[in-house]
Protein backbone atom coordinates (compact mmCIF):
# COMPACT_ATOMS: atom_id res chain seq x y z
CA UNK A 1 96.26 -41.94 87.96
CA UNK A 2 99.77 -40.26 87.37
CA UNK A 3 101.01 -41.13 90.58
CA UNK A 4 99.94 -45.04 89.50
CA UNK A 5 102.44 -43.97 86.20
CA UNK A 6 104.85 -42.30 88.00
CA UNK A 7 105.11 -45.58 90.48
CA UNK A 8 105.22 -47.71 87.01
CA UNK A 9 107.75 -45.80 85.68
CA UNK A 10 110.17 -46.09 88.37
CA UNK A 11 109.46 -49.77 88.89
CA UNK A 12 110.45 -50.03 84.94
CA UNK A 13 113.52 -48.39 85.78
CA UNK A 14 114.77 -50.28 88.86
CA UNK A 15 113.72 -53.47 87.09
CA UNK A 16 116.03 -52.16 84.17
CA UNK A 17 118.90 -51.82 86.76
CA UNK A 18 118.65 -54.77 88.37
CA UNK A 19 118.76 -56.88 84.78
CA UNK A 20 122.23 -54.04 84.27
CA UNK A 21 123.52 -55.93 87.40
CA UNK A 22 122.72 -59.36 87.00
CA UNK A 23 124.57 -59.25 83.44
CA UNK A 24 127.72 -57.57 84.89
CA UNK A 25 127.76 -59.77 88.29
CA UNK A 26 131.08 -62.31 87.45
CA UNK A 27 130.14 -64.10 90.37
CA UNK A 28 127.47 -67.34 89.16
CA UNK A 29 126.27 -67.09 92.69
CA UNK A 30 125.51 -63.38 92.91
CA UNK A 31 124.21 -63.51 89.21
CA UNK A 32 121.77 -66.15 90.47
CA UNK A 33 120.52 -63.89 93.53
CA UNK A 34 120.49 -60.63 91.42
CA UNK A 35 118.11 -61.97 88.60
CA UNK A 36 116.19 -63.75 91.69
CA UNK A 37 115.92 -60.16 92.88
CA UNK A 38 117.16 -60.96 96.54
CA UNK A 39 119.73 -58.95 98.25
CA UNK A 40 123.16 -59.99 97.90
CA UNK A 41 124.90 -62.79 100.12
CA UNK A 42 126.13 -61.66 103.32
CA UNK A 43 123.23 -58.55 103.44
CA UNK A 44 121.61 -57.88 106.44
C-alpha cells in the first residue's frame, strides 16, 4: 500500500510541474501541447 502512495505522490508532483510549465510556456502552441500533456513539437 505505500508503494501505491509513494506512486500517487509522485504522480501529484509531476502533474504539479507540468501545470508550472503550461502557465510559463509564451508559446499558444506549446501551452496547448503542455496542458494536453504531449511532448513538445519537434520531440522524438
Amino acid at each position: 500500500m505505500k508503494d501505491m502512495q509513494a506512486h500517487l505522490e509522485k504522480l501529484r508532483v509531476e502533474a504539479e510541474e507540468c501545470e508550472l510549465i503550461s502557465k510559463l510556456a509564451t508559446n499558444p502552441t506549446e501551452r496547448t501541447v503542455c496542458q494536453a500533456g504531449g511532448p513538445p513539437p519537434g520531440a522524438s
